[in-house]
Protein backbone atom coordinates (compact mmCIF):
# COMPACT_ATOMS: atom_id res chain seq x y z
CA UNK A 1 4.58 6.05 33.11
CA UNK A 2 6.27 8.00 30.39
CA UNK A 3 8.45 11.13 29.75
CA UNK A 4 6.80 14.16 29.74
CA UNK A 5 5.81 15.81 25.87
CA UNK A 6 6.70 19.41 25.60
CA UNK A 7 5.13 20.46 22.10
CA UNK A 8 1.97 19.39 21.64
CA UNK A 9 -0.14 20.35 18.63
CA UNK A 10 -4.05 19.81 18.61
CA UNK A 11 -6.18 18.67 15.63
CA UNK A 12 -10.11 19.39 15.62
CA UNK A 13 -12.86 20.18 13.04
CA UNK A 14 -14.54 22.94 14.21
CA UNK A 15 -17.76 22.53 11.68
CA UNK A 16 -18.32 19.23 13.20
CA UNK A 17 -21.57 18.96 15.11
CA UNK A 18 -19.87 17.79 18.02
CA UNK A 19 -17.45 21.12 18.61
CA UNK A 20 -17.76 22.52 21.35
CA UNK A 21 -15.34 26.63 21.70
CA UNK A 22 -15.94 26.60 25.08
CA UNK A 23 -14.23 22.97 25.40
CA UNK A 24 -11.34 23.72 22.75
CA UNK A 25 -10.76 26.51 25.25
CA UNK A 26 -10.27 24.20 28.02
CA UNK A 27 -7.74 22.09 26.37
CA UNK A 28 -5.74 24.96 25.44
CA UNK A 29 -5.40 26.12 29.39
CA UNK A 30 -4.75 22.03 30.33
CA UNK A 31 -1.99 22.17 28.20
CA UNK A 32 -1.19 25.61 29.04
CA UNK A 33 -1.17 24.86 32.92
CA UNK A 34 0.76 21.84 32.10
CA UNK A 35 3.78 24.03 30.84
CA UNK A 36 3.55 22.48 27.78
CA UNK A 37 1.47 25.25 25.55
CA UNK A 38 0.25 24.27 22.13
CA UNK A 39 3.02 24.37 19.43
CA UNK A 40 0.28 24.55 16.59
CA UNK A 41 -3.55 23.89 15.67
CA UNK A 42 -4.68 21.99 12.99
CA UNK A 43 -8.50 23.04 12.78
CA UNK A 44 -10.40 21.05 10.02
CA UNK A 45 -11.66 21.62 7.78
CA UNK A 46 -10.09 24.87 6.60
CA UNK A 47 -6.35 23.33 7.46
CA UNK A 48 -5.45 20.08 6.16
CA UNK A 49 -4.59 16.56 8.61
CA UNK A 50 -0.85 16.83 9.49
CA UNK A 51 1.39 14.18 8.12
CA UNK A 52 4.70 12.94 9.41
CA UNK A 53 7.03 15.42 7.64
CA UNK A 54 5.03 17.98 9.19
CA UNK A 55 4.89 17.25 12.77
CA UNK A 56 8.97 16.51 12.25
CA UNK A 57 9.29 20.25 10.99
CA UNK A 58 7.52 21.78 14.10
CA UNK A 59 9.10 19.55 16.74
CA UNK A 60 5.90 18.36 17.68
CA UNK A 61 5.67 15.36 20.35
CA UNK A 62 2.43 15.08 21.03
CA UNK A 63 -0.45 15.15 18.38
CA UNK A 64 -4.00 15.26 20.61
CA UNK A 65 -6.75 14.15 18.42
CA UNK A 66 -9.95 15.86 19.61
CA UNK A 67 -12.40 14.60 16.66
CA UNK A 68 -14.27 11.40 16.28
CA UNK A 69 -13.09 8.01 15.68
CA UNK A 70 -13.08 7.56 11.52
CA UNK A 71 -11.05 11.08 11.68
CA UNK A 72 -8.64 9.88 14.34
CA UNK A 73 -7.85 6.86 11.65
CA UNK A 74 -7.07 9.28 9.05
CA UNK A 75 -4.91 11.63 11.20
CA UNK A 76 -3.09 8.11 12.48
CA UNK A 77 -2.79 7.20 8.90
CA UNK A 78 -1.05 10.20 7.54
CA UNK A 79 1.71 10.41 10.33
CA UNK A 80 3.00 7.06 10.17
CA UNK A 81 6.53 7.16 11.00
CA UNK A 82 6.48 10.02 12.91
CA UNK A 83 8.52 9.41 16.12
CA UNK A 84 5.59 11.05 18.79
CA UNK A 85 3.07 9.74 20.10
CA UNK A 86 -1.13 10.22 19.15
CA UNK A 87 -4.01 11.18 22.06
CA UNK A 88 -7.42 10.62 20.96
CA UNK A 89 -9.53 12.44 23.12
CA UNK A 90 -13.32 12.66 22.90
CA UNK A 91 -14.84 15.09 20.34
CA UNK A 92 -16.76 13.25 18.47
CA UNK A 93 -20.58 11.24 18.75
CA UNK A 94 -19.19 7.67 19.99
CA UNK A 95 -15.45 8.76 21.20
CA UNK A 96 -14.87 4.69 21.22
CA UNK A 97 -10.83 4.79 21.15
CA UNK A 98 -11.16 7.25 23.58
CA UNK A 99 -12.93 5.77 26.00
CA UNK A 100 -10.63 2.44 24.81
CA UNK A 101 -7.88 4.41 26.02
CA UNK A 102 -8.68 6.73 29.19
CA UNK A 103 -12.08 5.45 29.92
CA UNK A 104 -15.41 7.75 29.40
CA UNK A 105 -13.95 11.26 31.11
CA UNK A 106 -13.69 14.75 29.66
CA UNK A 107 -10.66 15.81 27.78
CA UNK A 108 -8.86 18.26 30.29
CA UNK A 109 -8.82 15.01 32.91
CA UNK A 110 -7.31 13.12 29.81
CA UNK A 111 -4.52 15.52 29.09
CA UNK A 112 -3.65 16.37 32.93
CA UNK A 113 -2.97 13.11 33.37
CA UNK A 114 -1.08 12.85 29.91
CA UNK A 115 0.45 16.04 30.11
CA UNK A 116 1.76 14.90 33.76
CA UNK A 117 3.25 11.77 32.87
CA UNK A 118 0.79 9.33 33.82
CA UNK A 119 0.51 8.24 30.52
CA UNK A 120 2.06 4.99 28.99
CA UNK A 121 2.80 4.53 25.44
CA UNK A 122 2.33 2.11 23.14
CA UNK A 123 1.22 0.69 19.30
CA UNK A 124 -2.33 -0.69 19.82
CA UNK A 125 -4.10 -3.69 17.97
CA UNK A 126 -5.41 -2.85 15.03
CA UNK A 127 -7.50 -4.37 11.47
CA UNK A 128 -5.77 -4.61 8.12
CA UNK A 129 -7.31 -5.41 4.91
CA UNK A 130 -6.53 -4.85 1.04
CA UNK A 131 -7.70 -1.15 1.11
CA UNK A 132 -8.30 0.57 4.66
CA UNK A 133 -7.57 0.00 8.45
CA UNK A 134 -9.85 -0.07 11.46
CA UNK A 135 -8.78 1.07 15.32
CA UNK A 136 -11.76 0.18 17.25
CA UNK A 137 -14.18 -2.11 14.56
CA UNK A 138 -15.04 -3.44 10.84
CA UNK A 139 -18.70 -3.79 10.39
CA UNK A 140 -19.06 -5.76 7.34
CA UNK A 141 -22.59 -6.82 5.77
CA UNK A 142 -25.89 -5.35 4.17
CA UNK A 143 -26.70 -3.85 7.68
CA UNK A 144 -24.17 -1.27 7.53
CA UNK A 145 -26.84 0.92 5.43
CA UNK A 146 -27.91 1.66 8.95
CA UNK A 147 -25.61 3.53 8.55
CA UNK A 148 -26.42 5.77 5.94
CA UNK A 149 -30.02 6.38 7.68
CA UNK A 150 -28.13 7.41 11.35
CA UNK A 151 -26.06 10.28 9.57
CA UNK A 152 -29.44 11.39 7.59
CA UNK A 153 -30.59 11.69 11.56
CA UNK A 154 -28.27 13.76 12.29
CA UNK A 155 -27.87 16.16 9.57
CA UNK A 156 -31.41 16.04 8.41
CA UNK A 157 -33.96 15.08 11.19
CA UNK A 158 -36.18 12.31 12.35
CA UNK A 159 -38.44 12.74 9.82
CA UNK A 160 -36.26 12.33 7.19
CA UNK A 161 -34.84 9.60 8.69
CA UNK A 162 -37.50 7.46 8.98
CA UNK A 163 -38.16 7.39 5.44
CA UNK A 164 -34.79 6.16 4.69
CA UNK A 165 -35.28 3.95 7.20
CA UNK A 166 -37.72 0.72 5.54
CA UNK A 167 -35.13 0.76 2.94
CA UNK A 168 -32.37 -0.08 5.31
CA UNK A 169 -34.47 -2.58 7.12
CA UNK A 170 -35.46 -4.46 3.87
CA UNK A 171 -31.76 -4.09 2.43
CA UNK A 172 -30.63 -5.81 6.70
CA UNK A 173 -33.24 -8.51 6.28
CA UNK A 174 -32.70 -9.84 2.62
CA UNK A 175 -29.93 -8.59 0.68
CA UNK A 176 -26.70 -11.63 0.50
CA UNK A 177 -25.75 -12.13 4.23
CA UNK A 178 -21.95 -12.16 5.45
CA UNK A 179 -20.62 -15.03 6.87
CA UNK A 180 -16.75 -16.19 8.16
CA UNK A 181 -15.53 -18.75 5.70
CA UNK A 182 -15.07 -21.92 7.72
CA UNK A 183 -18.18 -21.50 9.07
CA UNK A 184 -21.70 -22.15 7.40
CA UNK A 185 -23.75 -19.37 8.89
CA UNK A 186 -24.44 -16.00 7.32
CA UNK A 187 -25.59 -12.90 8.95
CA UNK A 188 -26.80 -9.47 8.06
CA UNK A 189 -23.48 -7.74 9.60
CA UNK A 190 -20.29 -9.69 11.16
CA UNK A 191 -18.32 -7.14 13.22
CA UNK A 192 -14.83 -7.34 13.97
CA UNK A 193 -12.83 -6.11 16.88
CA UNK A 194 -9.03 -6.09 17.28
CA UNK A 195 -7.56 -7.97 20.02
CA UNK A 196 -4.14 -8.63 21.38
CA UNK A 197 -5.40 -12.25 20.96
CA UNK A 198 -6.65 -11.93 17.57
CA UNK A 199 -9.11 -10.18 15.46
CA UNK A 200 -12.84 -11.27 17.20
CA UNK A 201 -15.59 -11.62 14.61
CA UNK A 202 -19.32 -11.44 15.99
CA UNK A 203 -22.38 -12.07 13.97
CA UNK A 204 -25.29 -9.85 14.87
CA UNK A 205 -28.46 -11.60 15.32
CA UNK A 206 -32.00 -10.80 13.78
CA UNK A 207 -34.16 -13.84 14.47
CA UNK A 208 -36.86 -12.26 15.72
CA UNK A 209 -39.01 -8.55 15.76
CA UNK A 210 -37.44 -7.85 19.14
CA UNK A 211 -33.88 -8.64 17.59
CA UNK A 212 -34.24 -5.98 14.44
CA UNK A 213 -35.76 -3.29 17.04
CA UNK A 214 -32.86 -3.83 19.07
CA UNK A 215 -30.65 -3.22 16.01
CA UNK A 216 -32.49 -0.33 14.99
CA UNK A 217 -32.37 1.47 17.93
CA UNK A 218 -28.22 0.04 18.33
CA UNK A 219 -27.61 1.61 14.74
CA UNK A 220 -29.65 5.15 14.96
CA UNK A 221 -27.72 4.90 18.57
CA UNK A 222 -24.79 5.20 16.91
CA UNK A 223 -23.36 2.12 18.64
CA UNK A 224 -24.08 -1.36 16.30
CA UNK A 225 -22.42 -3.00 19.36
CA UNK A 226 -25.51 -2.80 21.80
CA UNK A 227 -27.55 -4.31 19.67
CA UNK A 228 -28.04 -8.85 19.68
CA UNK A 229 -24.62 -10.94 18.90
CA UNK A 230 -22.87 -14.11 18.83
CA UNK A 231 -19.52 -14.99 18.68
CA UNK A 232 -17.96 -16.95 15.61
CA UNK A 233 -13.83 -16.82 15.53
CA UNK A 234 -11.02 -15.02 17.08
CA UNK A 235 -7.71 -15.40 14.64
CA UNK A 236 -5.36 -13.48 13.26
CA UNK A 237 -6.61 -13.57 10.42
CA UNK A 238 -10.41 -13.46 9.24
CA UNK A 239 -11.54 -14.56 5.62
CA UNK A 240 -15.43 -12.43 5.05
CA UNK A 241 -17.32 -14.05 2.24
CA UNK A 242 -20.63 -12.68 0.97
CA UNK A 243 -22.79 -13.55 -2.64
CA UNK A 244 -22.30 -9.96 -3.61
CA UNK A 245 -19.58 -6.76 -2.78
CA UNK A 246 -19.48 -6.80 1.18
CA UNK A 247 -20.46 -3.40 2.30
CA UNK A 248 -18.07 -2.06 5.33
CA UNK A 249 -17.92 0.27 7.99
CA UNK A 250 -14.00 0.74 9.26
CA UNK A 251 -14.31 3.11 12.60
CA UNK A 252 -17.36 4.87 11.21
CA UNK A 253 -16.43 5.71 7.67
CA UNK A 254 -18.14 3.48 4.94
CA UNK A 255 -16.64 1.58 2.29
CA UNK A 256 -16.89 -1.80 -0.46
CA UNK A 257 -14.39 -4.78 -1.01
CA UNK A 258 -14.95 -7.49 -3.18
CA UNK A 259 -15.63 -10.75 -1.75
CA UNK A 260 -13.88 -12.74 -0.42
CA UNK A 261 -12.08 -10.41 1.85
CA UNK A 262 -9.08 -11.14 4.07
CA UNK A 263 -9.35 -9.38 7.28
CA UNK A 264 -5.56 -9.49 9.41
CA UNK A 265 -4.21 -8.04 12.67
CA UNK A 266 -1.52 -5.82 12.96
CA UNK A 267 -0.17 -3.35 15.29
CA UNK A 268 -0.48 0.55 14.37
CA UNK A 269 2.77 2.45 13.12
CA UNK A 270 2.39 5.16 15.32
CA UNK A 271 2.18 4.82 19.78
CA UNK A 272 -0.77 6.21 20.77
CA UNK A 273 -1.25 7.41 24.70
CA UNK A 274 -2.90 5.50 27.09
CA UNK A 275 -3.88 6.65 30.73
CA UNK A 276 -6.74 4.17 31.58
């Protein structure tokens, strides 16, 4: 349980593909009904991510977080040490943390319960390396161009997807593999996951035609996760090493490091909300 919130403020991106007026609508009566009426609206991208100084100024307690994981990182980024506490609620294509969080239900269940004190929170695990941080996963390795064909999906079509697609496959099957160093087996993508035990690094698996269809279909999915694994290490901390620039993925958004890479857990600098 925790103490009830009394000023919440909302942050969504209402050119995203995934907004829905009808839902924003719904969260504003939640919190409405709850007695606790939104204090302000940060509505990407014509306003700006709050930061900590911000939410401070309004008296805000309570920062809801209706967007998709990778923006949910950068909102939890810029309000670090802000006394309040972050919801992520689901408003984007995956909704991972969310589901992490409160388990797969709609946002208005999420914030009566929330709004009603049934929440607990708390800093959750999370990745550090030199440059970025990851909530919910680092996918490191040549198969993150996936990636890259997944959002041309979405913006652009199947058709146009499946001509970036062969490139993707080629760059998966034979461009330098990743591997954990300690351990003499590279792979095409290791993914890591923050635990309270450690950081858990997976290496995805492609030794067969039934293994890259089942990574295809994970990637264009949107979920890497679904598609054939194997465990290598849980630590605290993970050393990546790869004979080029490792290619990563931290909650979504894409990125580079220079290899090696040093991968460690932490805890984030802001509570977030639980209610699962």
């Amino acid at each position: 349980m925790t103490t009830a919130f009394s000023r919440p403020a909302l942050v969504c991106n209402t050119r995203s593909g995934s907004h829905d007026e009808t839902m924003r609508v719904a969260i504003e009566e939640a919190c409405r009904a709850a007695g606790a009426p939104l204090a302000a609206t940060f509505a990407l991208p014509d306003a700006s991510l709050p930061d900590a100084q911000m939410l401070r100024a309004q008296d805000i307690d309570l920062l809801l977080v209706w967007t998709g994981d990778g923006t949910i990182n950068a909102a939890a980024a810029q309000v670090e040490g802000w006394r309040g506490a972050i919801l992520p609620l689901p408003g984007g294509t995956l909704n991972l943390l969310s589901k992490q969080l409160h388990g797969d239900r709609p946002a208005p269940d999420i914030l009566i319960d929330a709004l009603g004190g049934k929440g607990r929170r708390r800093p959750i695990p999370i990745i550090r390396s030199a440059t970025k941080q990851a909530f919910i996963t680092v996918v490191a390795g040549p198969a993150t161009r996936w990636a890259t064909v997944r959002e041309t999906m979405r913006q652009d079509g199947v058709i146009e997807a499946s001509r970036a697609a062969p490139d993707a496959l080629d760059t998966m099957l034979n461009a330098p593999g990743v591997g954990v160093v300690g351990h003499t087996k590279t792979y095409p993508a290791v993914i890591l996951t923050p635990t309270e035990k450690g950081i858990a690094a997976d290496g995805i698996l492609t030794e067969g035609t039934g293994d890259v269809l089942r990574h295809g279909l994970a990637w264009l999915g949107g979920d890497f996760r679904d598609g054939p694994s194997e465990p290598i290490a849980t630590a605290e901390t993970i050393l990546l090493e790869s004979a080029a620039p490792i290619s990563l993925e931290y909650d979504g958004e894409l990125s580079e490091i220079p290899s090696p890479a040093r991968f460690a857990l932490g805890m984030s600098a802001v509570d977030f909300l639980t209610t699962a």
